[in-house]
Protein backbone atom coordinates (compact mmCIF):
# COMPACT_ATOMS: atom_id res chain seq x y z
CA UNK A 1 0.00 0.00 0.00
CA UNK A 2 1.47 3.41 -1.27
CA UNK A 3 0.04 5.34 1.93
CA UNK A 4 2.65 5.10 4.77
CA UNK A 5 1.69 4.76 8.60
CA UNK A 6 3.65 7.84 9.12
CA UNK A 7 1.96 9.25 7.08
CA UNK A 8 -1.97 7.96 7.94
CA UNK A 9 -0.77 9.15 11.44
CA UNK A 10 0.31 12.88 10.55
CA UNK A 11 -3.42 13.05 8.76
CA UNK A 12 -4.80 12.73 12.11
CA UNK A 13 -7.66 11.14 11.21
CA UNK A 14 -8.69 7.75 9.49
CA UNK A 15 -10.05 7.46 6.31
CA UNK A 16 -13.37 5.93 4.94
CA UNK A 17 -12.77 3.27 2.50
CA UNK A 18 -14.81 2.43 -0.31
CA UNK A 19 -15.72 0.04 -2.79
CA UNK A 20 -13.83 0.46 -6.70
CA UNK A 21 -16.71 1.75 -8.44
CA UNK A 22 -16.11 5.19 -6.66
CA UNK A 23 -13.40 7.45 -8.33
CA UNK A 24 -12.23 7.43 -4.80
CA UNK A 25 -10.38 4.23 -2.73
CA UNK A 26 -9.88 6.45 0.59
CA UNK A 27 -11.47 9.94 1.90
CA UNK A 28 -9.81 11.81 4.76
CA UNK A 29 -11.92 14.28 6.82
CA UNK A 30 -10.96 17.90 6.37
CA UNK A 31 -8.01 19.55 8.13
CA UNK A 32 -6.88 23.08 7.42
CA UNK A 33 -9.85 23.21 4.28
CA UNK A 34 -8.76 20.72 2.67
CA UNK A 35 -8.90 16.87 2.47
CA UNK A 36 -6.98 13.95 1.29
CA UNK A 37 -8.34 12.14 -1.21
CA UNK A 38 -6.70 8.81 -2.64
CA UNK A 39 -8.28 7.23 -5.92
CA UNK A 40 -8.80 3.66 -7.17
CA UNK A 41 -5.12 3.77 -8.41
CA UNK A 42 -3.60 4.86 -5.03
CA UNK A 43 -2.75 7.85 -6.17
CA UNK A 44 -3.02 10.92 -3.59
CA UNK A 45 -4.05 14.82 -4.11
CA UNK A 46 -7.03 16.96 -2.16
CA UNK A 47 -10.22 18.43 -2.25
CA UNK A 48 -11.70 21.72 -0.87
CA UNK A 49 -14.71 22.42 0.82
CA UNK A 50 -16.99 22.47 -2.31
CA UNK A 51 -15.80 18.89 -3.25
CA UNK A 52 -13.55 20.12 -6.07
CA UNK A 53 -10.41 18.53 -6.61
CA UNK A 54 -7.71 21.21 -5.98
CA UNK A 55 -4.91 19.34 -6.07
CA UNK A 56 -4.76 16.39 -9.02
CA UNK A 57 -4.48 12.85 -7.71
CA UNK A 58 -0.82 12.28 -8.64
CA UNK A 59 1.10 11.95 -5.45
CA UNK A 60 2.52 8.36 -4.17
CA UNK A 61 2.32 9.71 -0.55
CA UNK A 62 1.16 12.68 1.39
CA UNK A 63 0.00 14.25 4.93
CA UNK A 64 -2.40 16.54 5.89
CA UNK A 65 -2.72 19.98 5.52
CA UNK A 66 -1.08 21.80 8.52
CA UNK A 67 -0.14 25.62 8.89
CA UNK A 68 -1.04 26.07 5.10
CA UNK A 69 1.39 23.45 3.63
CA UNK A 70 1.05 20.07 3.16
CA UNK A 71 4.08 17.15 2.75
CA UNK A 72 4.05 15.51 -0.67
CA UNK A 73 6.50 12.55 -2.27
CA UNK A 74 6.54 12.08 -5.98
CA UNK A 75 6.94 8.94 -8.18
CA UNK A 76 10.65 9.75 -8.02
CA UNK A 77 10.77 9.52 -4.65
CA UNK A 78 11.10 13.22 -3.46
CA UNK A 79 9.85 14.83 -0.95
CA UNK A 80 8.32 18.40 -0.22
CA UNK A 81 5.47 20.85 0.86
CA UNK A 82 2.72 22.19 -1.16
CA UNK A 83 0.70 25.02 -0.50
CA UNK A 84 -2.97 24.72 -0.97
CA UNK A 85 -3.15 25.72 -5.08
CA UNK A 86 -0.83 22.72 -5.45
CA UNK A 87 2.54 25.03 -5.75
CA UNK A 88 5.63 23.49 -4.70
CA UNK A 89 6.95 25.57 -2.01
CA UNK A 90 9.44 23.32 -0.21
CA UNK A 91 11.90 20.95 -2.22
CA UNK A 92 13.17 18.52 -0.15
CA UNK A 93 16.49 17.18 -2.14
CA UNK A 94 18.53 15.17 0.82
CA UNK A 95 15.36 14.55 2.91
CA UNK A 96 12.19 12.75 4.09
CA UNK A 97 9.67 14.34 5.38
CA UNK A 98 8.40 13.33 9.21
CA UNK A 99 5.82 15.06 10.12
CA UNK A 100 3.95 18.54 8.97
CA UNK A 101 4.45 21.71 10.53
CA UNK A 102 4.19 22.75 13.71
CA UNK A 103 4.81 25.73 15.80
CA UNK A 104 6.40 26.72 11.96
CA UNK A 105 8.92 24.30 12.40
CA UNK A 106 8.57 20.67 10.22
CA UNK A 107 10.81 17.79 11.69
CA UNK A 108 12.69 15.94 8.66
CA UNK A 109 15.57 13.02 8.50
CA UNK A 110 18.70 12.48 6.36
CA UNK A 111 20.85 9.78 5.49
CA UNK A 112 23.93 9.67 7.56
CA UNK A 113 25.11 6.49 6.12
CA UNK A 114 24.84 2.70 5.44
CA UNK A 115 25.74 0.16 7.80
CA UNK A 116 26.48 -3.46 6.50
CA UNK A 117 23.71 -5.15 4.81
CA UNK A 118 22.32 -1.74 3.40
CA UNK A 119 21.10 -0.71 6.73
CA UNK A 120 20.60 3.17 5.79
CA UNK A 121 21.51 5.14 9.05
CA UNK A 122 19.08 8.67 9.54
CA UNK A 123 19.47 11.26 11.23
CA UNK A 124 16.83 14.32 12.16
CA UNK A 125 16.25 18.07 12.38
CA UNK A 126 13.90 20.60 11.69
CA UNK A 127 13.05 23.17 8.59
CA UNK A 128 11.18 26.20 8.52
CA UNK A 129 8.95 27.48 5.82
CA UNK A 130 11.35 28.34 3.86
CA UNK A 131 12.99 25.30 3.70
CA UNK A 132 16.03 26.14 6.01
CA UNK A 133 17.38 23.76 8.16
CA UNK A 134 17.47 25.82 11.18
CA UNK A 135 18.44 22.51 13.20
CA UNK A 136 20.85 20.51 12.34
CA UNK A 137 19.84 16.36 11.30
CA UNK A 138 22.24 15.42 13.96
CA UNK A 139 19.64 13.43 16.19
CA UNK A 140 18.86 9.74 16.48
CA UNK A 141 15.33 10.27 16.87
CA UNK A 142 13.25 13.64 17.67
CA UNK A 143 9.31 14.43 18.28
CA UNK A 144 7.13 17.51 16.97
CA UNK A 145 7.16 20.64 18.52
CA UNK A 146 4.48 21.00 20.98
CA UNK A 147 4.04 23.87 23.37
CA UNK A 148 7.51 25.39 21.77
CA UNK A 149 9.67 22.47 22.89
CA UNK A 150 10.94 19.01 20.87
CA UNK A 151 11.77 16.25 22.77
CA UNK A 152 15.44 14.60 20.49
CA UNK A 153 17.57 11.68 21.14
CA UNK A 154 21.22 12.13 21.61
CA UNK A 155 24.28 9.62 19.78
CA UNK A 156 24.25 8.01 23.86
CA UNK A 157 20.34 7.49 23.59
CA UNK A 158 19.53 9.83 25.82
CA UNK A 159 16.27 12.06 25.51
CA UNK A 160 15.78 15.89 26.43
CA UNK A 161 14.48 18.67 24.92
CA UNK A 162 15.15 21.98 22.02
CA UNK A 163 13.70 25.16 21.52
CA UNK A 164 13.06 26.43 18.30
CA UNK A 165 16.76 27.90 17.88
CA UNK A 166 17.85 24.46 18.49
CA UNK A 167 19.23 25.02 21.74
CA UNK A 168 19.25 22.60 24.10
CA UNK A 169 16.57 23.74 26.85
CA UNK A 170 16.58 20.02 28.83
CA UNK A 171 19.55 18.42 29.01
CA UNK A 172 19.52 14.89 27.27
CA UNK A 173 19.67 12.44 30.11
CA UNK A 174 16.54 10.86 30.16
CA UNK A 175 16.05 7.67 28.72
CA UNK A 176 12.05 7.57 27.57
CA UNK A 177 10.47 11.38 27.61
CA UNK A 178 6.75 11.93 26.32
CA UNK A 179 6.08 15.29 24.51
CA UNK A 180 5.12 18.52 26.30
CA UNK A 181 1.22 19.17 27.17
CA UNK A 182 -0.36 22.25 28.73
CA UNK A 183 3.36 22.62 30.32
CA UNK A 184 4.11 19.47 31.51
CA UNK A 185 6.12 16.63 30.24
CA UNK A 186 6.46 13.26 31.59
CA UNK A 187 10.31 11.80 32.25
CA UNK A 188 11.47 8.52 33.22
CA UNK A 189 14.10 8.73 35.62
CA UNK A 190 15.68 5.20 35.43
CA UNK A 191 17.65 5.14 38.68
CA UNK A 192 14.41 5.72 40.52
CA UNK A 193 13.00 3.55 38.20
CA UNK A 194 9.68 5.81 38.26
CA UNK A 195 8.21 8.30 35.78
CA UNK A 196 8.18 12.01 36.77
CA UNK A 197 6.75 15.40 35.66
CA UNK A 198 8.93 18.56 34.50
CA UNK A 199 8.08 21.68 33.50
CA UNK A 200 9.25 23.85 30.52
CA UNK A 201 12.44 25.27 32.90
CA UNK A 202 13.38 21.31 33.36
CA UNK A 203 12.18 21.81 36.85
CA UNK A 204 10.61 18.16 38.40
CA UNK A 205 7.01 19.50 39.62
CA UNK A 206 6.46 15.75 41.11
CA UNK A 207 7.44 12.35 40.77
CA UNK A 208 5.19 9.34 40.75
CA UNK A 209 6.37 5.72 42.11
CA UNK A 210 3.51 3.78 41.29
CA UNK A 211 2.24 4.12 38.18
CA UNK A 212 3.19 1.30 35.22
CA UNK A 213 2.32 3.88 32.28
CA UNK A 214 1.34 7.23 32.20
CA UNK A 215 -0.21 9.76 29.28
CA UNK A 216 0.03 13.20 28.59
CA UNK A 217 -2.18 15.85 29.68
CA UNK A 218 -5.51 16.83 28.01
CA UNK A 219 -8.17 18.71 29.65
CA UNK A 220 -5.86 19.44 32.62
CA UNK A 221 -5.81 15.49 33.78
CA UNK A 222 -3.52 13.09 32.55
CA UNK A 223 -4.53 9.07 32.79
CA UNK A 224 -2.30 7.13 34.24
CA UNK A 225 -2.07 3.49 34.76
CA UNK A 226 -1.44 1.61 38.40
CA UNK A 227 0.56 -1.76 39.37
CA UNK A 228 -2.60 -3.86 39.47
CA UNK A 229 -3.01 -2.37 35.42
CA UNK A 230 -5.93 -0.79 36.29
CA UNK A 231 -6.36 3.15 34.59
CA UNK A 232 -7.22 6.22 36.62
CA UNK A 233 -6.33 10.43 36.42
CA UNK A 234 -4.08 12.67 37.84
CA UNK A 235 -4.68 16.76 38.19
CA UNK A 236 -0.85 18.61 37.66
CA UNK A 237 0.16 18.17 40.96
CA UNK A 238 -0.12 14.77 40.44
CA UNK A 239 -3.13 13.68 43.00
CA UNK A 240 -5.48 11.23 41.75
CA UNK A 241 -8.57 13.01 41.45
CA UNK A 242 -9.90 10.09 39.54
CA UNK A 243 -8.82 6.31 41.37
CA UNK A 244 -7.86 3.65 39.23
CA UNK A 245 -10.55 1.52 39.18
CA UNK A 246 -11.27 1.30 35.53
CA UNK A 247 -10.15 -1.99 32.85
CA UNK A 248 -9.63 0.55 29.94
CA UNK A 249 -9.86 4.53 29.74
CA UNK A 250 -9.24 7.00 27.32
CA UNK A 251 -7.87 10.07 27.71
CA UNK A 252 -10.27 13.49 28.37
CA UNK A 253 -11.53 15.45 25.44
CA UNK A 254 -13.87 18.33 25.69
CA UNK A 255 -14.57 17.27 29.33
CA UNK A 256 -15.82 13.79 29.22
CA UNK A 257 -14.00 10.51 29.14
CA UNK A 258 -14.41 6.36 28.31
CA UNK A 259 -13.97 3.93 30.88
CA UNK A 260 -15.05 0.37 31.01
CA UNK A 261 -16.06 -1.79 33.88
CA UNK A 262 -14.56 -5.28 32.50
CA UNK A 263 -12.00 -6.90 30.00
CA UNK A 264 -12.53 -9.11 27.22
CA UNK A 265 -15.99 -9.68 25.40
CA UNK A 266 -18.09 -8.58 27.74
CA UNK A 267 -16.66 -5.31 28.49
CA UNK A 268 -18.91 -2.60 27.79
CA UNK A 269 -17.85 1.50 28.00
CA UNK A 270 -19.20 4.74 29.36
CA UNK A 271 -18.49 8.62 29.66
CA UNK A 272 -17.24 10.18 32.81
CA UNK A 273 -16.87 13.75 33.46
CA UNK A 274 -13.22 15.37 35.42
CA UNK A 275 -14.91 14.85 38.66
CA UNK A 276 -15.02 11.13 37.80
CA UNK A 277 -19.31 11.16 37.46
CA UNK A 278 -20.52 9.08 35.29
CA UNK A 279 -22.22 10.92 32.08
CA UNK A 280 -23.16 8.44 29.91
CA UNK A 281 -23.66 4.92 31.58
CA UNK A 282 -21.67 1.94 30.38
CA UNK A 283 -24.32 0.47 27.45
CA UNK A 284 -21.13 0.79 24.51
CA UNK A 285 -19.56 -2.78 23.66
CA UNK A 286 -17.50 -0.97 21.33
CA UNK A 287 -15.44 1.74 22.42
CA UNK A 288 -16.78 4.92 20.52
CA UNK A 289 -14.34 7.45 19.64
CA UNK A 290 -13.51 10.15 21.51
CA UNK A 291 -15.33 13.31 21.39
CA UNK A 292 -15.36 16.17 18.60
CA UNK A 293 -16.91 18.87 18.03
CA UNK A 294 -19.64 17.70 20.43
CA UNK A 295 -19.96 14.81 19.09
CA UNK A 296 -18.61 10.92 19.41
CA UNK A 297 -18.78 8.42 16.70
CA UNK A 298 -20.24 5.25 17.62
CA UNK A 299 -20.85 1.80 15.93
CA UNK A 300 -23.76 -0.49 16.67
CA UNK A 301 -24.01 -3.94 13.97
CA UNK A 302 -21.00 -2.93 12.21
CA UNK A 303 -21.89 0.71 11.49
CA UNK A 304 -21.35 4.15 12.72
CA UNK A 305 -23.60 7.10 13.90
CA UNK A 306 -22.31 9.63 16.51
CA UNK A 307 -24.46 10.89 19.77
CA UNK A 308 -24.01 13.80 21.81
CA UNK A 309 -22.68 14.68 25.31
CA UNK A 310 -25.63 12.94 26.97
CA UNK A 311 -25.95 10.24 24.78
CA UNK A 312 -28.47 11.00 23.11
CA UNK A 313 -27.81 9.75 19.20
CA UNK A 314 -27.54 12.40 16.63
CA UNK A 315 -26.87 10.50 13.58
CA UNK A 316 -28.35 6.84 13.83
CA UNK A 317 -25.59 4.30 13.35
CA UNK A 318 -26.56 3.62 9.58
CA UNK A 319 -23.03 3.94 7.75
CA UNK A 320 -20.95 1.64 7.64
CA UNK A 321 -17.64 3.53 6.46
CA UNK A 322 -17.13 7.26 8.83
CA UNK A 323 -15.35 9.50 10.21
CA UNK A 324 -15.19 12.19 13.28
CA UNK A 325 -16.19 15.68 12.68
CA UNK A 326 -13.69 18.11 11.68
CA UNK A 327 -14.34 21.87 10.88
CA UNK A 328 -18.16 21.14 11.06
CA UNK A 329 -18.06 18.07 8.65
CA UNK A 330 -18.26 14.23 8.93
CA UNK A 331 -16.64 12.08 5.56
CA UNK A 332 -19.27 9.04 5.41
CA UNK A 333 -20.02 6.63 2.60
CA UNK A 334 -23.31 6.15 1.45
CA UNK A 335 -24.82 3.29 0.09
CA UNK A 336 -27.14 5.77 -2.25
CA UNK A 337 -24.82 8.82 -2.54
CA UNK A 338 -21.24 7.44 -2.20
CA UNK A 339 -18.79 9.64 -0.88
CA UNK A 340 -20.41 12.33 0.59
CA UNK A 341 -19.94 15.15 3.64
CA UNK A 342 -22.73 15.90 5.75
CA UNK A 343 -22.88 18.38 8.90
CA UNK A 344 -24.03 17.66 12.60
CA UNK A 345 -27.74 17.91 11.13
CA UNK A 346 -27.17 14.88 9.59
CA UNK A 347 -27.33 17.31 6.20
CA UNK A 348 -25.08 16.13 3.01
CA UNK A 349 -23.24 19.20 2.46
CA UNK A 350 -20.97 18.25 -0.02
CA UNK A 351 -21.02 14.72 -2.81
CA UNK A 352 -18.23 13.45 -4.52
């Protein structure tokens, strides 16, 4: 398959599928105005917001749409951004592209060399919109910018963290780091053998002994997991405001949050709000997405529908390829209409 996972990921969402007698394979929901599109051929380009395709179908791979660029590779293998009338802005000559833009910085790798057996040997760094390589592809792995910090990998292994001059902010001595969120960042400190939280100075604010895994912050609570693997949340001073009681959670979006009361086939899920109260009572066998715009896509039989904060449904679970809503539009195929884009009405706004 031509699409790369790298590449499914940076699109941030996941794309309706379709059968071949659509002129389209694969529709992405709509990020930044535009969407991905990929046609029977796996071919990639985009579409705007009145279902015309802007950008031809001729790309082998592609991300979404981010800060008004968008990361293309041709059929020669070359990589670069494209602005949204299809212009190449970017030329990427000695690199791959790694993720889109962020914080106006786009992380990118190089080819240091080849080990025995072919083994090609990258390194990373950063561009800007002009295609400068304002830091150096000296690192053996890096993250995004998020909250104006980068979390890189040093030639020892060790993790810490850049500003957007490149400097060095947070020393790299950590050996697993998880990217900044609402000003905190998670460390693991190996001697204590115990994940911790730092601020942007590189400060610890607290460190936490028993938790097996932890997540970054959303909605100002972070979920983390305990030693008998069962999932619970933490406010930024790292009390549990929510015990961990729960099989499975998810992390908080737009103030609510799925938990389930059992593992295995007979598990079913449930909202709770940030004072751990349960919104929408555990009646889901299938985990629905998390929420969007108001809204949370659910399946029931095989298909999807979405419901709203109190669980009311919508959209009746009638399609059976869909996505989340993004910039006031859901991407569903229809049995009558094919592709199509409808709003939170349950309205088909645009057909393709």
């Amino acid at each position: 398959m031509k699409i790369s996972a790298f590449i499914i990921l940076m699109a941030t969402v996941f794309p309706c599928e379709a059968n071949q007698s659509s002129k389209y394979k694969r529709v992405f929901s709509f990020v930044d105005g535009m969407a991905m599109v990929v046609d029977q051929k796996e071919n990639i380009g985009f579409i705007d917001k009145t279902g015309r395709e802007e950008i031809p179908c001729k790309y082998k791979d592609a991300g979404a749409f981010s800060e008004g660029l968008a990361c293309v590779q041709n059929y020669n293998g070359k990589w670069g951004f494209i602005d949204k009338a299809g212009r190449l802005v970017i030329s990427l000559e000695s690199y791959s592209c790694k993720s889109h833009f962020h914080d106006g910085l786009a992380l990118v790798r190089e080819i240091k060399s080849v080990a025995m057996g072919g083994r090609r040997i990258f390194r990373y760094g950063f561009i800007d919109k002009t295609g400068r390589e304002v830091i150096p592809c000296k690192y053996k792995d890096a993250g995004y910018f998020s909250d104006g910090l980068a979390c890189v990998q040093n030639e020892n292994g060790k993790w810490g963290f850049v500003d957007k001059t490149g400097r060095e902010v947070i020393p790299c001595k950590y050996k697993d780091v998880k990217s900044f969120s609402e000003g905190l960042a998670w460390v693991w400190d190996p001697d204590k053998w115990r994940w911790g939280l730092i601020d942007k100075t590189g400060q610890k604010v607290v460190s936490l002994k028993k938790y097996e895994s932890v997540n970054s912050f959303s909605d100002g609570l972070a979920r983390v997991q305990d030693e008998n693997n069962n999932w619970g949340f933490i406010d930024k001073t790292g009390r549990e405001v929510i015990p961990c009681k729960y099989e499975g959670a998810c992390s908080f979006t737009e103030g609510l949050a799925w938990v389930t009361d059992g593992r295995g086939y007979y598990k079913t899920w449930g909202a709770i709000d940030k004072t751990g109260s349960m919104v929408i009572p555990f009646s889901y066998q299938s985990r629905p997405n998390s929420f969007s715009e108001g809204l949370a896509l659910f399946y029931k039989n095989g298909r999807g529908g979405f419901i709203d904060k109190t669980g009311d449904i919508v959209i009746p679970a009638i399609y059976y390829s869909i996505n989340d809503f993004s910039e006031g539009l859901a991407c569903v195929f229809d049995e009558n209409n094919g592709w199509c884009f409808f709003d939170k009405r349950g309205r088909i706004v645009i057909t393709l």
